[in-house]
Protein backbone atom coordinates (compact mmCIF):
# COMPACT_ATOMS: atom_id res chain seq x y z
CA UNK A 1 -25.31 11.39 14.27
CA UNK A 2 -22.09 12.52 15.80
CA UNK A 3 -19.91 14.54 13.94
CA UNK A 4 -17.22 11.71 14.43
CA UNK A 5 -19.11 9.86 12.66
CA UNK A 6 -19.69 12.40 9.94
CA UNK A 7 -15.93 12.33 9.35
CA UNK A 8 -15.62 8.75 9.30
CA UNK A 9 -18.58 8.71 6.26
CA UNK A 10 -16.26 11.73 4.70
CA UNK A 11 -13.56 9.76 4.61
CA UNK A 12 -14.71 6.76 2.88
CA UNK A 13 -12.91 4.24 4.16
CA UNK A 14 -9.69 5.64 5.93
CA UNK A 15 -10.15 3.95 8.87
CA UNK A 16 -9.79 0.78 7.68
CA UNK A 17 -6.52 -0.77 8.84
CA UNK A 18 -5.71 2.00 12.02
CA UNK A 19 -5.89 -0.93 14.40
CA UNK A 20 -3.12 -2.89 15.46
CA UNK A 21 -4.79 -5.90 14.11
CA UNK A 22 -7.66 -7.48 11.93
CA UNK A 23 -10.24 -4.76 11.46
CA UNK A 24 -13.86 -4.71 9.34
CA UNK A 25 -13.99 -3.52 6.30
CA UNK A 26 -17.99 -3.97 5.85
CA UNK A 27 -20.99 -3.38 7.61
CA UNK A 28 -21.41 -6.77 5.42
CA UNK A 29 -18.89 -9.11 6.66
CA UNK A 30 -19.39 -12.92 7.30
CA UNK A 31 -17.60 -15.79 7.34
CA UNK A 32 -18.97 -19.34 6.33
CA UNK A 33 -16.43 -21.46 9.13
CA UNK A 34 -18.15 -20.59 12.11
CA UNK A 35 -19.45 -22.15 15.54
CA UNK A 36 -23.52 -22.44 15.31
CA UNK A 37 -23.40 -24.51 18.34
CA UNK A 38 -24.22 -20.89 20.98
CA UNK A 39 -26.73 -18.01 19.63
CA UNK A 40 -25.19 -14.47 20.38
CA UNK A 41 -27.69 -12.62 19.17
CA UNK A 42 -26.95 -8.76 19.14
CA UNK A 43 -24.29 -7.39 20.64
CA UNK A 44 -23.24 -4.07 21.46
CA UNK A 45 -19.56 -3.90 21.47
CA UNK A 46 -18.53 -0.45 23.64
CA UNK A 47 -14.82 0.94 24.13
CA UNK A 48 -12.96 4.09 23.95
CA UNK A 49 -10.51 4.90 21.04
CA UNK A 50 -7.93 2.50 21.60
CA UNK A 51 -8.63 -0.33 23.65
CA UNK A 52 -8.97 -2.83 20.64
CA UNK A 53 -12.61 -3.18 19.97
CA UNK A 54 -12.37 -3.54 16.24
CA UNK A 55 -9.67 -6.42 16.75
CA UNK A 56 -12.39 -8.48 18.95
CA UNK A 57 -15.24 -7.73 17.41
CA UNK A 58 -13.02 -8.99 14.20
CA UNK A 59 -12.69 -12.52 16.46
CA UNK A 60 -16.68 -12.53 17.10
CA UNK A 61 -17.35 -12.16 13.68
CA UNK A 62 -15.36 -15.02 12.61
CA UNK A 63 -16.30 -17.37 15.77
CA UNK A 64 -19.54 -17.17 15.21
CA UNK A 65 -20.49 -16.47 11.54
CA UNK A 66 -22.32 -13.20 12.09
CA UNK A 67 -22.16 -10.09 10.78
CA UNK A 68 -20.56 -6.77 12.15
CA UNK A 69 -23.22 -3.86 11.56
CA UNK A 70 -21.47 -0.62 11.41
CA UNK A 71 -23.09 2.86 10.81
CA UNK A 72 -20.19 4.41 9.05
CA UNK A 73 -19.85 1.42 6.73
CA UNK A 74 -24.01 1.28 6.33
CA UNK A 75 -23.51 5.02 5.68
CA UNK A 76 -21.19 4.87 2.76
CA UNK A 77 -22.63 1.56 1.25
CA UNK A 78 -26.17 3.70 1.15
CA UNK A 79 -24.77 6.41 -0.51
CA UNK A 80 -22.27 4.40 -2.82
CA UNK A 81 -25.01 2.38 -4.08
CA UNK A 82 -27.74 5.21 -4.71
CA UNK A 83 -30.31 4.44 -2.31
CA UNK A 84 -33.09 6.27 -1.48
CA UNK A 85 -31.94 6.74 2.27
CA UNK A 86 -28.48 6.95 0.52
CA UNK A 87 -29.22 10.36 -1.78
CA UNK A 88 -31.11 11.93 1.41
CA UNK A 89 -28.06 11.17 4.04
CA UNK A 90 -25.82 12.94 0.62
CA UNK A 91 -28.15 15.79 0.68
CA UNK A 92 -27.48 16.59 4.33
CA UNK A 93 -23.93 16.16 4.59
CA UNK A 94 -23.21 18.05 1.62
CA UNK A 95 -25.24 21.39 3.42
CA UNK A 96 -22.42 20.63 6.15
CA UNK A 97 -25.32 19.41 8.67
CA UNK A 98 -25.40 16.32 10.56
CA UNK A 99 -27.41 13.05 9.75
CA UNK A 100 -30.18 12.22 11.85
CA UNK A 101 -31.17 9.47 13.96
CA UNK A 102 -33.73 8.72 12.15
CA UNK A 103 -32.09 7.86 8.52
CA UNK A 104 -29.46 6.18 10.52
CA UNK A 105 -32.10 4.23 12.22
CA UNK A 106 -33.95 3.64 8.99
CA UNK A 107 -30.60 2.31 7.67
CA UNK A 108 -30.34 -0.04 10.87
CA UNK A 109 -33.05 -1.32 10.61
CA UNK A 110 -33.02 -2.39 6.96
CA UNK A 111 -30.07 -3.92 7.63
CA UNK A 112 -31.26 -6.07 10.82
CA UNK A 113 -33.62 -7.65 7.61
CA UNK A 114 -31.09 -9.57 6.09
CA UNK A 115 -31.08 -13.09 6.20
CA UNK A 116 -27.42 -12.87 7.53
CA UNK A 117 -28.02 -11.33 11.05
CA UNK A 118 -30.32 -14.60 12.16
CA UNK A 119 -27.76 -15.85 14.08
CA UNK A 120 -26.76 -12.04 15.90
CA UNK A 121 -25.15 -9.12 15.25
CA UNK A 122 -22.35 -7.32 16.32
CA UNK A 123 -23.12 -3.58 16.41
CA UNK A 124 -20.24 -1.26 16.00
CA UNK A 125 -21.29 2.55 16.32
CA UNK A 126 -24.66 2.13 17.03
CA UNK A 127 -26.66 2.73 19.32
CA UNK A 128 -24.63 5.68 19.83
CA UNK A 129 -27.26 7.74 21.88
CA UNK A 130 -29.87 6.99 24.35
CA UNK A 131 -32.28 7.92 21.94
CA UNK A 132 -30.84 5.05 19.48
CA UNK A 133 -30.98 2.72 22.05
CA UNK A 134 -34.51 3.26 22.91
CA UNK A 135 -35.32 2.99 18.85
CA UNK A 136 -33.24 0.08 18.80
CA UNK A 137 -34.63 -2.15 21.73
CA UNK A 138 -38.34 -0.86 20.79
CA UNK A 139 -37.96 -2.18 17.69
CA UNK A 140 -36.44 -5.96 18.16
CA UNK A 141 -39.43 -5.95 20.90
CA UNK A 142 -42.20 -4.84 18.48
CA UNK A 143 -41.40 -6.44 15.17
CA UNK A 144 -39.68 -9.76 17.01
CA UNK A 145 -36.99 -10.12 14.57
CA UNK A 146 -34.66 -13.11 14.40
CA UNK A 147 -32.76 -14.20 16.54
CA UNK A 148 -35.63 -12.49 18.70
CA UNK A 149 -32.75 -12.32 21.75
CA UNK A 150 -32.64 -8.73 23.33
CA UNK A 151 -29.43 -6.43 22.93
CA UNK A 152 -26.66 -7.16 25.58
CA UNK A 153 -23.87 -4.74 25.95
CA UNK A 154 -19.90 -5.29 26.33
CA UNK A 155 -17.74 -2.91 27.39
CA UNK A 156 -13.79 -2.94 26.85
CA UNK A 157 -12.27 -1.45 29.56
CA UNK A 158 -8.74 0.37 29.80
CA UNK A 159 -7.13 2.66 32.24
CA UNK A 160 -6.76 6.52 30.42
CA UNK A 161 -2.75 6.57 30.67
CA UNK A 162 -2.61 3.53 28.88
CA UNK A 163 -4.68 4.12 25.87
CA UNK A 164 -3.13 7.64 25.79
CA UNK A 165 -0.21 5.73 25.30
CA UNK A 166 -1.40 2.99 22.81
CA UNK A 167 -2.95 6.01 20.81
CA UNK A 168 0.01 9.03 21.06
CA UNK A 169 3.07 6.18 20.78
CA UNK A 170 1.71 4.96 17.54
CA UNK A 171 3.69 5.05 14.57
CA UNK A 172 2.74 3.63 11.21
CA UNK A 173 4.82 2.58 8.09
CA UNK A 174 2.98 4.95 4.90
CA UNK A 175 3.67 1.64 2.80
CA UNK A 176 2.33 -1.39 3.88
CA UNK A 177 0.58 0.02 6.61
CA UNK A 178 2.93 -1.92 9.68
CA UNK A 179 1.82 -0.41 13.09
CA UNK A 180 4.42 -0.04 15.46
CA UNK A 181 4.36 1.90 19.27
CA UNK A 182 7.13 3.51 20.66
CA UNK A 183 6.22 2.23 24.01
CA UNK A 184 5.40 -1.29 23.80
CA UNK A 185 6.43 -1.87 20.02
CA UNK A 186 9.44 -0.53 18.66
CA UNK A 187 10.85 -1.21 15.51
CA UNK A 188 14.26 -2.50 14.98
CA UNK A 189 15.92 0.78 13.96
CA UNK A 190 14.47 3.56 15.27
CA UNK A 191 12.05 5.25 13.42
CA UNK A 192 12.25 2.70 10.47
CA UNK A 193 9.37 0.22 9.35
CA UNK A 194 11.41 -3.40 10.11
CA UNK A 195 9.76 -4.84 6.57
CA UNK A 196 10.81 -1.90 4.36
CA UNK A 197 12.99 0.55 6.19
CA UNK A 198 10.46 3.32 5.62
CA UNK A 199 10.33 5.96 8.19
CA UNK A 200 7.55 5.65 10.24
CA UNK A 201 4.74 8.29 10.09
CA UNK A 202 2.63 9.71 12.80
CA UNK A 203 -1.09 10.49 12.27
CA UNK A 204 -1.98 13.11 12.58
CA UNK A 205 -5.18 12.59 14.71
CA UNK A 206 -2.76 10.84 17.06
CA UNK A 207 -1.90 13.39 18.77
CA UNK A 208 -2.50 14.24 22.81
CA UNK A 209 -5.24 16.97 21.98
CA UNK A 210 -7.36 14.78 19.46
CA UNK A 211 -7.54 12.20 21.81
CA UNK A 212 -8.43 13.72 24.51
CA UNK A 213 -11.50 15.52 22.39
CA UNK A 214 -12.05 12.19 21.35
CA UNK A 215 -12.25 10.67 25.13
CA UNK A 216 -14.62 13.55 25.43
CA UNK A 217 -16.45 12.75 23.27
CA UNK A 218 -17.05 9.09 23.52
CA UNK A 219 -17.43 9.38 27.32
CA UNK A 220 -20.40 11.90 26.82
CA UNK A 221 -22.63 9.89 24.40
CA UNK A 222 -21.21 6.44 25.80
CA UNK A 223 -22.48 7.43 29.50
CA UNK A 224 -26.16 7.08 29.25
CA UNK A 225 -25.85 4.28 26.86
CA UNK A 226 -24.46 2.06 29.29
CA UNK A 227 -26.75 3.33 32.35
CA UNK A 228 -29.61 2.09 30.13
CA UNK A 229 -28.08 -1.36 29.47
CA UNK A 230 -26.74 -1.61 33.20
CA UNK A 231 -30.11 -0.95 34.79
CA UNK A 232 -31.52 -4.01 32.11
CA UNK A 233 -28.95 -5.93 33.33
CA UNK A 234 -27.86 -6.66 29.98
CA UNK A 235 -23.73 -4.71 30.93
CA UNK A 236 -20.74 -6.62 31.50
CA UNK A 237 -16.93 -4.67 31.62
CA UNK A 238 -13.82 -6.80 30.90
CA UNK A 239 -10.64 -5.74 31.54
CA UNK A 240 -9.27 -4.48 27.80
CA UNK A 241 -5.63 -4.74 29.32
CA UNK A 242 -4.58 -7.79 28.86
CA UNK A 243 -3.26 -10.46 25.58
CA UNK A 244 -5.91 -10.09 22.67
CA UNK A 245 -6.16 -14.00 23.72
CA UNK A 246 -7.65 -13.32 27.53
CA UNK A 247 -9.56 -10.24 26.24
CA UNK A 248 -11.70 -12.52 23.86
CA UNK A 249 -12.16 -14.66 26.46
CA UNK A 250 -13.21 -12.28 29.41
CA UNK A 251 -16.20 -11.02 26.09
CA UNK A 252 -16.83 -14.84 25.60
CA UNK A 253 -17.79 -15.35 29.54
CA UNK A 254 -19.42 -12.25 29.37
CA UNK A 255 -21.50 -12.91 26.04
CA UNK A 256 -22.39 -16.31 27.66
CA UNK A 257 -23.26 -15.13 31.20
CA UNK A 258 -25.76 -12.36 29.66
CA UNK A 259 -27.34 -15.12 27.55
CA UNK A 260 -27.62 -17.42 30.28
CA UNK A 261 -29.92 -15.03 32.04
CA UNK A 262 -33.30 -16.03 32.65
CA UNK A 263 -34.94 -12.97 32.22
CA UNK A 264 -33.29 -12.48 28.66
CA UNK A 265 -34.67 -15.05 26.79
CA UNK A 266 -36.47 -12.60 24.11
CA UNK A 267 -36.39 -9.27 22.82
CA UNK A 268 -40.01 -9.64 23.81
CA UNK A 269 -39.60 -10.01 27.47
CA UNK A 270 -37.94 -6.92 28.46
């Protein structure tokens, strides 16, 4: 586990609302209105910090009635509710050392059990390394879980300058959490949330040199990730800068066009 991610367990929850729009809030999440008539099985949803990912993956979740599986949120459930995987991840974090892959996987996996992921999945944070990957495709193969359709990989794509921008030009209102941009979305006075007149706050993680670690970061583990889906054939880019309308539309085509392939009919087949 990345130490990104070790700061997002840390945290407990401090993420939630960062992004521009809807965002999870559970590794758990559902909704009961959904459209059963297309299987998406699991998807990988891949994009640097940014580019919207939690806002779509929000829209998958709710299109299709499947869950979004996130490792930070699987993370903190664990150790909020005292499991067994739970105390050991608390054991290692609290020595200041990094979880493995293989509690995270063991976490994963328990979760890819639950009568809610039948349908699909969509994974947010995992598989963050090759090695993940490997575990994670090995195991759908080998123990033919439902929906028994292999992983397929989406990648949200946007141009560096731009999500520097979306990222550095981000302000936020400290009481009820408005985001605003001071290059595409500026309030109506200057510096002042338009709902409360509160003066917008900068994070401080949105600054020029965190994202650029950040970049670093996710373009180093992200790399071989999607070299192994690509050479399966199981990859697809869309073009991340556009309306959040045409963006969930490019992942639907996508999402589609993977499962329309022949030669990924089961988890078992690959």
């Amino acid at each position: 586990m990345t130490a990104s991610l070790l700061r997002a367990v840390e945290s407990a929850g401090a993420e939630v609302g960062r992004h521009d729009t809807l965002n999870s809030e559970s590794a758990y999440q559902t909704t009961a209105l959904a459209d059963t008539s297309f299987l998406p099985g699991p998807v990988l949803l891949l994009g640097a910090p940014g580019v919207g990912k939690g806002t779509q993956a929000q829209f998958l979740v709710n299109k299709y009635g499947i869950p979004q599986i996130s490792t930070g949120d699987l993370l903190r459930g664990n150790i909020a509710s005292g499991s067994q995987l739970g105390i050991q991840a608390q054991e290692i974090m609290s020595t200041g050392r990094l979880v493995d892959d293989n509690l995270v996987n063991q976490m994963v996996l328990n979760r890819l059990h639950e009568k809610d992921t039948r349908r699909g999945y969509i994974l947010d944070g995992y598989p963050r390394t090759l090695e993940q990957a490997h575990f994670l495709d090995s195991t759908l193969a080998r123990l033919s879980l439902a929906p028994n359709l292999p992983v397929v990989a989406i990648s949200i794509v946007v141009a560096y300058d731009q999500l520097l921008k979306r990222i550095t030009g981000r302000r936020v209102c400290p009481i009820c959490k408005s985001i605003y941009n001071v290059h595409s979305n500026l309030p109506t006075t200057a510096g002042r949330c338009d709902h409360d007149g509160t003066h917008l706050l900068q994070r401080p993680d949105d600054t020029e040199d965190v994202f650029i670690e950040r970049m670093k970061t996710f373009n180093d583990q992200t790399a071989p990730v999607v070299a192994h889906y690509r050479n399966l054939g199981r990859f697809e880019e869309v073009d991340g800068d556009q309306p959040v309308e045409a963006v969930l539309a490019d992942i639907e085509s996508a999402l589609l066009s993977l499962r329309n392939n022949s030669s990924l009919v089961s988890a078992t087949s690959n």
